[in-house]
Protein backbone atom coordinates (compact mmCIF):
# COMPACT_ATOMS: atom_id res chain seq x y z
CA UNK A 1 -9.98 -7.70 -23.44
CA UNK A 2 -7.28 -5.21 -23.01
CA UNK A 3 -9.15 -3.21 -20.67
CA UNK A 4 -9.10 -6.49 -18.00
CA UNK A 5 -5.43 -7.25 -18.74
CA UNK A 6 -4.40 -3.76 -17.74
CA UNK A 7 -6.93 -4.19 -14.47
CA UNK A 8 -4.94 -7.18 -13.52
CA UNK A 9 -1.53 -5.43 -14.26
CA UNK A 10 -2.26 -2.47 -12.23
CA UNK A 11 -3.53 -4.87 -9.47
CA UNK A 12 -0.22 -6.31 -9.32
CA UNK A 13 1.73 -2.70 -9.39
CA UNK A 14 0.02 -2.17 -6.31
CA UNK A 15 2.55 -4.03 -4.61
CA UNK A 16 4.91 -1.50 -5.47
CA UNK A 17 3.29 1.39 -6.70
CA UNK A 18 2.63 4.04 -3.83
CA UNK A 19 0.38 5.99 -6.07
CA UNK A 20 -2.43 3.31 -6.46
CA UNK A 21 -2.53 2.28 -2.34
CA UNK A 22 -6.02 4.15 -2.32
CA UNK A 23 -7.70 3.13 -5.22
CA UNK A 24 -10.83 0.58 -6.03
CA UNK A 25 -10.37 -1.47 -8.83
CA UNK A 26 -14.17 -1.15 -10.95
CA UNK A 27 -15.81 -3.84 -13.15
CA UNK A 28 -15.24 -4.12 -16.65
CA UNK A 29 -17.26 -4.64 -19.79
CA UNK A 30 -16.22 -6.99 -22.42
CA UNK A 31 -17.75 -5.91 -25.73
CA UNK A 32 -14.75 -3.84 -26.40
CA UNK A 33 -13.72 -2.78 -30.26
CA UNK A 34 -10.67 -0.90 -31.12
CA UNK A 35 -10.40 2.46 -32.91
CA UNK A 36 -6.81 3.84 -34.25
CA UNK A 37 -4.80 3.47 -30.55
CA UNK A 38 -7.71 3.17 -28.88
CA UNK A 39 -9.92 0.54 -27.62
CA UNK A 40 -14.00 1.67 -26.52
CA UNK A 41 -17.67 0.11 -25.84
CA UNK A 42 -20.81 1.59 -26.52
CA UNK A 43 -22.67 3.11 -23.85
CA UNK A 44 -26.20 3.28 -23.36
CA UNK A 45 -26.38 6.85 -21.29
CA UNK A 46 -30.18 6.69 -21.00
CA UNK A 47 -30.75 3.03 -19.68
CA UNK A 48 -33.10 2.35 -22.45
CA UNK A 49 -31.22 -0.76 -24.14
CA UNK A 50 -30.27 1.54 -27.03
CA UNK A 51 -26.28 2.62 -27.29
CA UNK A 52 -26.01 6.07 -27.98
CA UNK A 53 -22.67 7.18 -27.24
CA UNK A 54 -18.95 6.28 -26.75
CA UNK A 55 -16.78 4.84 -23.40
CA UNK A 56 -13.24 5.05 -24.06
CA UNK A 57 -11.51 2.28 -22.15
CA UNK A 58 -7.72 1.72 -22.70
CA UNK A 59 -5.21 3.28 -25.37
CA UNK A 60 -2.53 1.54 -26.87
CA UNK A 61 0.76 2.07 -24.66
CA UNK A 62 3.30 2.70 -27.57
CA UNK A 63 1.45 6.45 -28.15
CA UNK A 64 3.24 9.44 -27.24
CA UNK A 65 0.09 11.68 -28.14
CA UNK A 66 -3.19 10.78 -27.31
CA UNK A 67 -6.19 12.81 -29.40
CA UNK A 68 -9.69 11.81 -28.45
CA UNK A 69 -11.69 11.53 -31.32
CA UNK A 70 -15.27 13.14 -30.65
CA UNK A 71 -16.99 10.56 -32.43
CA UNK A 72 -16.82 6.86 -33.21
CA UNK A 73 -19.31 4.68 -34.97
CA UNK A 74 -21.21 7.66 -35.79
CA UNK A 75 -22.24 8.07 -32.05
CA UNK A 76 -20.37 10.89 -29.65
CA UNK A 77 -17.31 10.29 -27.60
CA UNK A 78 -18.62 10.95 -24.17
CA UNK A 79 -16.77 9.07 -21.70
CA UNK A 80 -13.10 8.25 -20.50
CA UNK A 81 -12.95 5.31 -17.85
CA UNK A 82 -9.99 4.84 -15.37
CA UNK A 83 -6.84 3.17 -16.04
CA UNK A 84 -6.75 4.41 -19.86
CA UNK A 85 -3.94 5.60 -20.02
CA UNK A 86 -1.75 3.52 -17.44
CA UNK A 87 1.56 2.27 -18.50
CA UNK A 88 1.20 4.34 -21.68
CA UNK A 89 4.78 5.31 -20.42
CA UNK A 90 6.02 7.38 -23.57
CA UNK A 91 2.53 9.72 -23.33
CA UNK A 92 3.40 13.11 -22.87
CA UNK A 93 0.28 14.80 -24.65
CA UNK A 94 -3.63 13.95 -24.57
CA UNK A 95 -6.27 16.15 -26.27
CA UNK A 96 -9.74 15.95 -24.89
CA UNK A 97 -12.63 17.06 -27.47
CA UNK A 98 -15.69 18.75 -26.65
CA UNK A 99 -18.17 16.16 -26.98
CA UNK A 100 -16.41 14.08 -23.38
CA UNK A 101 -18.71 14.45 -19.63
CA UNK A 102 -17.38 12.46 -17.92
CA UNK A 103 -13.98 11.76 -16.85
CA UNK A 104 -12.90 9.19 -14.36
CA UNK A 105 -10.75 10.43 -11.40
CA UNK A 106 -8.21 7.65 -12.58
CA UNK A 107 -7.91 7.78 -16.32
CA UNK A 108 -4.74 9.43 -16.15
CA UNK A 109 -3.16 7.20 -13.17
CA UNK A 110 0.45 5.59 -14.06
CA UNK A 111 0.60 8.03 -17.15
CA UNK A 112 4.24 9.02 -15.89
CA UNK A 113 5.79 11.27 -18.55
CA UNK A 114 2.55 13.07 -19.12
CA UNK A 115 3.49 16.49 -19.24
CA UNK A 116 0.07 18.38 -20.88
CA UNK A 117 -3.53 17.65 -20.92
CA UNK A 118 -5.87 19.84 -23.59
CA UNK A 119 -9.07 20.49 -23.37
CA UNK A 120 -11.69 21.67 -26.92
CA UNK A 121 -12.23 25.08 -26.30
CA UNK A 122 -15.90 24.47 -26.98
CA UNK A 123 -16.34 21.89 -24.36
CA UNK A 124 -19.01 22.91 -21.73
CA UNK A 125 -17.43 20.54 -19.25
CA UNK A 126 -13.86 20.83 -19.09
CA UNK A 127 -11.28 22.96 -19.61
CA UNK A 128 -7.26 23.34 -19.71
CA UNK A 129 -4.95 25.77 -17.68
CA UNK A 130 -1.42 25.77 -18.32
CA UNK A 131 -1.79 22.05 -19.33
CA UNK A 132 -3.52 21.36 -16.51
CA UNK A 133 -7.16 20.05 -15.93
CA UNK A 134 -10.42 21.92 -14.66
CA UNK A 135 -13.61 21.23 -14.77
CA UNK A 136 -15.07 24.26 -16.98
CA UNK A 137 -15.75 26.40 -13.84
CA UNK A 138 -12.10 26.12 -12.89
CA UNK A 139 -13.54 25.38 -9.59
CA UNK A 140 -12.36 21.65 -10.10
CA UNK A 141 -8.99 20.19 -10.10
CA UNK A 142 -8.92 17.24 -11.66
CA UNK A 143 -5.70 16.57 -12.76
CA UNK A 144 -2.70 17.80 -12.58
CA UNK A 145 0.01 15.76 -15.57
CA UNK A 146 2.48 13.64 -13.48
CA UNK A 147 5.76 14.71 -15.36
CA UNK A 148 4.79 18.57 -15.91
CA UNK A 149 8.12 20.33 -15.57
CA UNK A 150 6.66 22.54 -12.97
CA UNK A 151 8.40 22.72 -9.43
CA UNK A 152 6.47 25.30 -7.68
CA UNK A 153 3.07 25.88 -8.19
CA UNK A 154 0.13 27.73 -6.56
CA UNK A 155 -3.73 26.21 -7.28
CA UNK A 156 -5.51 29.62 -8.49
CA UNK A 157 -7.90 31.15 -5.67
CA UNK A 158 -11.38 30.06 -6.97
CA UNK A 159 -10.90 26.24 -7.05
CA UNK A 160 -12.57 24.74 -4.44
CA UNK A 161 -11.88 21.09 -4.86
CA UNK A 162 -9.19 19.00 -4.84
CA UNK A 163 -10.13 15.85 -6.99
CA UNK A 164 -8.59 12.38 -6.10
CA UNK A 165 -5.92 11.44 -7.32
CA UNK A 166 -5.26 15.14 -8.86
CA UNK A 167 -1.46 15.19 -7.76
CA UNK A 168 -0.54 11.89 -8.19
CA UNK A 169 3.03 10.65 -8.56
CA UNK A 170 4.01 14.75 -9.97
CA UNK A 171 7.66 13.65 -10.71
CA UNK A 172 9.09 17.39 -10.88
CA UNK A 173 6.59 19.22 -7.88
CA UNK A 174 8.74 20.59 -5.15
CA UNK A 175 6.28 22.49 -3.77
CA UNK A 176 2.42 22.91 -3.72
CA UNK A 177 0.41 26.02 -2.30
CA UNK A 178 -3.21 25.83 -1.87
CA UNK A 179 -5.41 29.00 -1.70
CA UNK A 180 -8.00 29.99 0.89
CA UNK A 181 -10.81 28.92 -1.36
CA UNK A 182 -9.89 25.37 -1.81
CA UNK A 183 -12.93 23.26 0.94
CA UNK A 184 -12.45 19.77 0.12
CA UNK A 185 -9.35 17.10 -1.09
CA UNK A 186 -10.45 13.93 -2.84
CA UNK A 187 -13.73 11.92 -2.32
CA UNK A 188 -12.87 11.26 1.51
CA UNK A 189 -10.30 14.20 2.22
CA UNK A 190 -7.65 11.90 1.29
CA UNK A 191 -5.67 10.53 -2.20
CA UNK A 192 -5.72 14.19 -3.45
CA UNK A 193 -1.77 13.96 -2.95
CA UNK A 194 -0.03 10.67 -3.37
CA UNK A 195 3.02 9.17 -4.49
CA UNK A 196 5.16 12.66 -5.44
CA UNK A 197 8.34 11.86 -4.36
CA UNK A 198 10.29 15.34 -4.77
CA UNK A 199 7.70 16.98 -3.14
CA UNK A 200 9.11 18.48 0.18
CA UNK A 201 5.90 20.88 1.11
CA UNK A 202 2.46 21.78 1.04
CA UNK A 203 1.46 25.32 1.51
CA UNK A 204 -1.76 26.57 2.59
CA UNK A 205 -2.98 29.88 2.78
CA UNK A 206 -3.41 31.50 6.14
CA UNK A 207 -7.11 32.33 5.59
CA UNK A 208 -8.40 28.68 4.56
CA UNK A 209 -11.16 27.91 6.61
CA UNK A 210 -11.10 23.63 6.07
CA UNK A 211 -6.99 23.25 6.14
CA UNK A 212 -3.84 24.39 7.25
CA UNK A 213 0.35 23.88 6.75
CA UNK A 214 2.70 23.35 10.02
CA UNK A 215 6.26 22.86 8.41
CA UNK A 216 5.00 21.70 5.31
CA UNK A 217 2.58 19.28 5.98
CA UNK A 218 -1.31 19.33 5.40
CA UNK A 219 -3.95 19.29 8.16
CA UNK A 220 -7.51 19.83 8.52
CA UNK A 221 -7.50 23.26 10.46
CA UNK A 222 -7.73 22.52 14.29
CA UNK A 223 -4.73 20.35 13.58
CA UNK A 224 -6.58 16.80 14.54
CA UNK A 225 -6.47 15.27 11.63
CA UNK A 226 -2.95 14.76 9.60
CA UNK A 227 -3.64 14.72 6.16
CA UNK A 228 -0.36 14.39 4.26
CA UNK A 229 3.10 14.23 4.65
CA UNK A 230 5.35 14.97 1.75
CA UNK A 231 7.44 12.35 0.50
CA UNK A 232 10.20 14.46 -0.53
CA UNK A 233 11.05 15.75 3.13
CA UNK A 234 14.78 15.02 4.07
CA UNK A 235 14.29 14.88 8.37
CA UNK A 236 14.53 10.97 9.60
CA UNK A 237 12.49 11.71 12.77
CA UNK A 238 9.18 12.88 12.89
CA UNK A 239 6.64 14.16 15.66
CA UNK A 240 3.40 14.10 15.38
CA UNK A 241 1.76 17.25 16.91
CA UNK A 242 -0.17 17.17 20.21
CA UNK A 243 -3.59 18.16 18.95
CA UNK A 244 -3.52 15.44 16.36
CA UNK A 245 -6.31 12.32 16.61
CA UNK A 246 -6.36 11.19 13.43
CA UNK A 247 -4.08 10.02 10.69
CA UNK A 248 -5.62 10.37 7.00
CA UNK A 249 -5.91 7.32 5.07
CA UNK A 250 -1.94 7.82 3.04
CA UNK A 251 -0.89 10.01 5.30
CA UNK A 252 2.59 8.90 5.23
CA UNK A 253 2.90 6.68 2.32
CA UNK A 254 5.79 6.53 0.50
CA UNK A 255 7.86 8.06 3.28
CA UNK A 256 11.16 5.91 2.70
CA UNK A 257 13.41 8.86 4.14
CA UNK A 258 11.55 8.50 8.09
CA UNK A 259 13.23 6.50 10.49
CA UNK A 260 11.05 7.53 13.61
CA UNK A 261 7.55 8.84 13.93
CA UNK A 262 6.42 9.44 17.49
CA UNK A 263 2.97 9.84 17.80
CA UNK A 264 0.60 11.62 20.49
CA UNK A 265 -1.48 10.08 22.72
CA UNK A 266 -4.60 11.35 21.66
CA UNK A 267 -4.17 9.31 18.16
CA UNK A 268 -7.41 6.81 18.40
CA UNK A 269 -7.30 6.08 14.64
CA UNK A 270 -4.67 4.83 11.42
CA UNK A 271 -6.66 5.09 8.11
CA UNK A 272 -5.70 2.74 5.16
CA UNK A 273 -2.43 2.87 4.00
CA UNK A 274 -1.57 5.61 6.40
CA UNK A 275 1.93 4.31 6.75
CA UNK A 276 2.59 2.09 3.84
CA UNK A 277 5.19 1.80 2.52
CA UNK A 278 7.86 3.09 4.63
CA UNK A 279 10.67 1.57 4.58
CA UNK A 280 13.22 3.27 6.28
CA UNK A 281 10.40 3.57 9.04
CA UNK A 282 12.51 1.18 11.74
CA UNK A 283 10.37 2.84 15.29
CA UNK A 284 6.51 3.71 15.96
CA UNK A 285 5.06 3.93 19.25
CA UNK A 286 0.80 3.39 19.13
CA UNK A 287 -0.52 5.06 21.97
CA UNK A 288 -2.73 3.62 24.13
CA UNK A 289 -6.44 5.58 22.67
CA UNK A 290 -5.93 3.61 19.22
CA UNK A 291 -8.64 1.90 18.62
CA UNK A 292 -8.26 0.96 15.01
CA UNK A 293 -5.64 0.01 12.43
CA UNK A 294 -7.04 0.20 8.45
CA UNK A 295 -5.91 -2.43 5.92
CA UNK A 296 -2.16 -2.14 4.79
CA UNK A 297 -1.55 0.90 7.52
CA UNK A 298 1.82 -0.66 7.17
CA UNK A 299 2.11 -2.26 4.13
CA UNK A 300 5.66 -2.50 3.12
CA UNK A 301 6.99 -1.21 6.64
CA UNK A 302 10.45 -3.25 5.25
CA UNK A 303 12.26 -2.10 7.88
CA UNK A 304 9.88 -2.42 11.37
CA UNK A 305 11.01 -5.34 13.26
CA UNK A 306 8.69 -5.45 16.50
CA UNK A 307 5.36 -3.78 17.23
CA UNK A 308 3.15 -3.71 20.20
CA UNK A 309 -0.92 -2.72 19.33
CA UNK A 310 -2.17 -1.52 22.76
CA UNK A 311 -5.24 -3.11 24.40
CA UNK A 312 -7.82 -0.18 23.15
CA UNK A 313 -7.35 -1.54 19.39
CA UNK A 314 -10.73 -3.37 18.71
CA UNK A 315 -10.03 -4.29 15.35
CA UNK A 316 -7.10 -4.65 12.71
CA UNK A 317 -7.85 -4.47 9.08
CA UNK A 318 -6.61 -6.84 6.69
CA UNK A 319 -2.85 -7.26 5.60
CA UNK A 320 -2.02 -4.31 7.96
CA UNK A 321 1.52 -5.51 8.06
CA UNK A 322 1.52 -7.32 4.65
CA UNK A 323 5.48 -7.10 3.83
CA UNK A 324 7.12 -6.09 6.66
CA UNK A 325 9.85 -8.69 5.98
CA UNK A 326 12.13 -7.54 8.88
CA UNK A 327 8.66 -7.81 11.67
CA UNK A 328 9.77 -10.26 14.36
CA UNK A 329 7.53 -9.99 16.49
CA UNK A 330 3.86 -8.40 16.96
CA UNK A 331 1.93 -7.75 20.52
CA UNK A 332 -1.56 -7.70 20.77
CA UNK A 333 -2.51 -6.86 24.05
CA UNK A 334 -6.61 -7.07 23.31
CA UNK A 335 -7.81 -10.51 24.07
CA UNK A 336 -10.56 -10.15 21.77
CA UNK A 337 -8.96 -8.16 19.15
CA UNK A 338 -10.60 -8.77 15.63
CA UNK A 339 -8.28 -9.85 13.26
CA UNK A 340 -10.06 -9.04 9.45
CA UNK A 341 -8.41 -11.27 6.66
CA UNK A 342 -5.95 -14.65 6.31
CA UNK A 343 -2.77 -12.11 5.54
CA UNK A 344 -2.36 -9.73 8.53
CA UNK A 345 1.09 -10.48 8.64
CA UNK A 346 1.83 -12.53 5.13
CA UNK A 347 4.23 -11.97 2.93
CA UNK A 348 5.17 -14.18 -0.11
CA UNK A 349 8.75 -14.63 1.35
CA UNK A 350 9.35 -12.36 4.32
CA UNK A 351 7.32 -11.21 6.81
CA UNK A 352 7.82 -13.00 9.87
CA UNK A 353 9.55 -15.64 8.12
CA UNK A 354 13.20 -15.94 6.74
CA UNK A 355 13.12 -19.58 5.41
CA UNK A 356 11.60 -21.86 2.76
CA UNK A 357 10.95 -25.43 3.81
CA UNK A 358 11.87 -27.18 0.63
CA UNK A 359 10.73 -30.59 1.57
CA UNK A 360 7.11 -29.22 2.70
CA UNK A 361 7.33 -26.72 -0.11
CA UNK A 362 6.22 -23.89 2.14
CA UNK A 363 7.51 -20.74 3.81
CA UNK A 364 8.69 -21.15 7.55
CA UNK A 365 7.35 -18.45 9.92
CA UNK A 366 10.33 -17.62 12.71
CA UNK A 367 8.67 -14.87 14.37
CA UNK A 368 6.24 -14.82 17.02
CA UNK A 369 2.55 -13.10 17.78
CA UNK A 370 2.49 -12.36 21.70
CA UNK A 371 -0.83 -12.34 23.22
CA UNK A 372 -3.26 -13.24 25.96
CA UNK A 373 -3.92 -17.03 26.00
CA UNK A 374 -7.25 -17.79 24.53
CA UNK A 375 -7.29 -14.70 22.54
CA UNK A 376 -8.06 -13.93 18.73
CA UNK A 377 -4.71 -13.53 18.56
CA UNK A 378 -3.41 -17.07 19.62
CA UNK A 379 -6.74 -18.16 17.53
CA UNK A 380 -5.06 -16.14 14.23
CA UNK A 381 -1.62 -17.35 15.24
CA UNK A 382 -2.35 -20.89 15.69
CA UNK A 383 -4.87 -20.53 12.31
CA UNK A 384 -1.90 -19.19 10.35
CA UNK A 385 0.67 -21.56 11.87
CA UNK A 386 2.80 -18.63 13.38
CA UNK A 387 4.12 -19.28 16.54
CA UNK A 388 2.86 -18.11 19.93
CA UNK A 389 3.47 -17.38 23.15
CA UNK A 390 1.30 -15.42 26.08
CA UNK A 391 2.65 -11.80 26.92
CA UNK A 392 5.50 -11.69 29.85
CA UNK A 393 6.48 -15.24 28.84
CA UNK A 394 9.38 -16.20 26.51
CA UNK A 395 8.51 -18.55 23.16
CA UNK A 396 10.98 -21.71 24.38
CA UNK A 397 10.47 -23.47 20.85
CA UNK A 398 9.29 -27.37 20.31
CA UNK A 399 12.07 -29.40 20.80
CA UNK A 400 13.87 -30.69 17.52
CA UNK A 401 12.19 -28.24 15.26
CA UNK A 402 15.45 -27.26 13.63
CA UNK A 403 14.14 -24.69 10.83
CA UNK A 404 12.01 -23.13 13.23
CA UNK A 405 8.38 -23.76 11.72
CA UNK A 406 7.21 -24.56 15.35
CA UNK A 407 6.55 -28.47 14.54
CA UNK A 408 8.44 -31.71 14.53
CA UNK A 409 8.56 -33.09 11.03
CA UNK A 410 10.53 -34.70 8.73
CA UNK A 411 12.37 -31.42 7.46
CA UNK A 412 13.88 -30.74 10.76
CA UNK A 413 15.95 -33.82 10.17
CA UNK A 414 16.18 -32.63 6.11
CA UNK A 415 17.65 -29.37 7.44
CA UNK A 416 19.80 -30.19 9.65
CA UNK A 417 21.72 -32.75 7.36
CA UNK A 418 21.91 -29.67 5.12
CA UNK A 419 22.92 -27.23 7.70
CA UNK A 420 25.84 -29.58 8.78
CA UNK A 421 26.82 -30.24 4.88
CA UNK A 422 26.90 -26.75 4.00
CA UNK A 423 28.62 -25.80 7.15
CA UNK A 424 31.33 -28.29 6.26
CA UNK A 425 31.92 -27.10 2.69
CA UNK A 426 32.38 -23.89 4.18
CA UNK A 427 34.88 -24.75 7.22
CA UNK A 428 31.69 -23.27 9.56
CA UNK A 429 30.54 -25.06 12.72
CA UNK A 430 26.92 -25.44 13.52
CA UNK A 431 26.78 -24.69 17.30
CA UNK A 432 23.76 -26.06 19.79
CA UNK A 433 23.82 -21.98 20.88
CA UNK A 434 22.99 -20.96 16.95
CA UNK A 435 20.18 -23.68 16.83
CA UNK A 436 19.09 -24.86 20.12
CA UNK A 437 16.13 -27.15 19.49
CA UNK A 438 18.37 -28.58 16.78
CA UNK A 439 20.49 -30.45 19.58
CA UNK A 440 17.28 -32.51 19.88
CA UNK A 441 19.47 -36.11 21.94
CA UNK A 442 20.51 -33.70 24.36
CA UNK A 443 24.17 -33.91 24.56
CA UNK A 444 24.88 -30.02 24.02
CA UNK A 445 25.74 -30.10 20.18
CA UNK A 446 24.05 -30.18 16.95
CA UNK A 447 25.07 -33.52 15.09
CA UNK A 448 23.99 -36.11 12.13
CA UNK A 449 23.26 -38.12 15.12
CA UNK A 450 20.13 -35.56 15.86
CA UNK A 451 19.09 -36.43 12.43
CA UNK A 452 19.09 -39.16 12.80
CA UNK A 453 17.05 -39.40 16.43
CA UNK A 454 14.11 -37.11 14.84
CA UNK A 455 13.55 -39.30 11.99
CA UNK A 456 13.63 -42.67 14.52
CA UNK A 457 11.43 -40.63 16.75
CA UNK A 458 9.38 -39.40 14.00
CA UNK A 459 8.72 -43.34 12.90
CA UNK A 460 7.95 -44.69 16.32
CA UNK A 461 5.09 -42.29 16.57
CA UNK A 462 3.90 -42.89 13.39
CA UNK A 463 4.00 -46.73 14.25
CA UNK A 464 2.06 -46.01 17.46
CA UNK A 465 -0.28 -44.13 15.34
């Protein structure tokens, strides 16, 4: 089933596709038949049992023009699903006939050189301006081709909607102006405008009743809610304005250029993804109103090395800080703080961890969750084996844990008999000041001889046991 495989391999390029952080994967149907490039099921529109029309699902990703036949099997094409044309990376063309309704808001996600979309003249749904998609009122953008060779352009007064995922990873699009008319961005007033890395701002026309621009960046119009930041904007240091409660789900993602972001102290909410994928992003302060962090609000963060989530924060969605492979440390000042998922901080190598334990086959956390003893966050900590240690107080380690896993085991005696070999071969000393529970017999230096005292220790207790 093609249709699955490319499911799975967009699931994947999530981890490093900035365009996709907002998007829900759907279900997929497995009677799937192939037709010229592409592949389709049969659709029953009425719910009756009886197929009576076409679903396109996936195209072959080899194509570099893409015509929609209006009719296979003798029964109309009427349907495009999401994700057809994803990683169809020489695409630059796609003709849609007159006899499609419906057209997902992702079919044309990861398309990257598409540079034209047509539309049959004699469709009563859709239609095509300047290669770019409407719905037939032109009151509906639905998508705008990522690699059209456009660098300014203005959405025609009339269109009132936005659709998700409608600017999308634009490669050329310097700058976007929105008119008055335009009342709503995506399904959620998010996702509209993602992943568009040359794109330094968004305009929006004085007399727009639902948004406004400040410097180039897109906000609801009483300025509380911050709906997107262009990636493409060269300044390192950001501030948020004042007025500002809310930031959109995506808000900043993508923003590798932004060192610094100093929010307001009215902010009482993060949406998903709001800052994923930042990776310059080395300095954030959360102000004291937040009450909640969505899932992967910092996804990626490679460069934030210490964060402190202020008491008011009542819950912190899943794999918020999945990635962060330079995080340290994390404070959680809420002693009943709810934690959502296993991976709040996880990472498949990094992320509050710098080391592999190769005789335990597993990845050694170094960093340390600070937190009110008793709390959800000791409870994650300890859950998660990440070390711990209660706000005000300093983490003194477990003496003889050598590779800093916060235990006593075998592989602090493994690792040290490396360290020391490795050290040798490369005229290096290993000092009792570099690895201080190392020097576990006490005499101020890190030797074979503490080696050789875990693993005696380590088989007393095991005899006692």
């Amino acid at each position: 089933m093609k249709h699955v495989k490319k499911i799975l391999s967009i699931t994947s390029a999530l981890l490093c596709t900035v365009g996709l952080l907002g998007t829900q994967f759907p279900e997929v149907n497995a009677a799937e038949n192939v037709y010229g490039e592409f592949t389709y099921v049969l659709y029953d529109s009425n719910n009756d049992g009886k197929n009576d029309s076409v679903e396109i699902t996936d195209c072959d990703e080899f194509v570099t023009r893409a015509d929609i036949p209006d009719e296979i099997e003798g029964m109309p094409v009427t349907r495009i699903k999401d994700f057809v044309f994803a990683f169809c990376f020489g695409l630059t063309e796609i003709t849609i006939p007159d006899s499609v309704i419906f057209i997902d808001d992702a079919a044309f996600n990861i398309c990257v050189s598409l540079e034209n979309i047509n539309v049959s003249e004699n469709s009563n749904n859709f239609c095509s301006l300047d290669g770019v998609l409407f719905n037939k009122e032109k009151t509906d953008l639905i998508k705008y081709p990522s690699a059209k060779k456009t660098e300014r352009y203005t959405i025609s007064n009339g269109v009132t909607k936005i659709s998700e995922n409608a600017f999308e990873d634009c490669n050329n699009l310097i700058e976007l102006t929105i008119p008055e008319s335009v009342k709503y961005m995506g399904n959620t007033g998010e996702w509209a405008i993602s992943g568009s890395e040359k794109l330094e701002s968004i305009n929006v026309s004085e007399n727009n009743a639902d948004f406004c621009s400040v410097d180039g960046v897109l906000f609801n119009k009483d300025c509380t809610t911050l709906i997107k930041y262009p990636i493409g904007k060269t300044e390192t240091e950001y501030t948020v304005k004042e007025s500002v409660t809310k930031i959109g789900g995506g808000a900043f993602a993508g923003c590798y250029i932004l060192e610094s972001i100093i929010l307001p102290d009215k902010i009482n909410y993060i949406g998903e993804f709001g800052f994923s994928n930042c990776r310059g992003l080395k300095t954030i302060n959360m102000p004291d109103k937040l009450t909640s962090l969505g899932k992967y609000a910092f996804w990626n963060c490679t460069s934030l090395n210490g964060i402190v989530i202020p008491e008011g924060v009542t819950n912190i969605g899943e794999n918020t800080f999945f990635c962060c492979e330079s995080l340290k440390s994390i404070t959680i000042k809420n002693p009943k703080c709810e934690i959502y998922g296993y991976n709040l901080l996880y990472n498949y190598n990094n992320t509050i961890c710098d080391k592999y334990d190769e005789v335990n086959e597993e990845y050694i956390y170094t960093g340390i969750i600070y937190g009110h003893e008793n709390s959800t966050a000791q409870a994650y900590a300890e859950k998660c084996n990440i070390k711990f240690a209660v706000i005000g107080t300093e983490y003194n380690g477990v003496k003889g844990d050598a590779n800093g896993d916060g235990k006593l085991r075998a592989s602090d005696a493994a690792f040290i008999a490396k360290t020391l070999a490795e050290a040798s071969v490369k005229g290096e000393k290993v000092t009792a000041e570099n690895y201080p529970n190392a020097d576990f017999n006490g005499d101020g230096k890190v030797t074979a001889a503490d080696a050789a005292a875990i693993a005696k220790y380590l088989a007393e207790q095991s005899i006692k046991k």
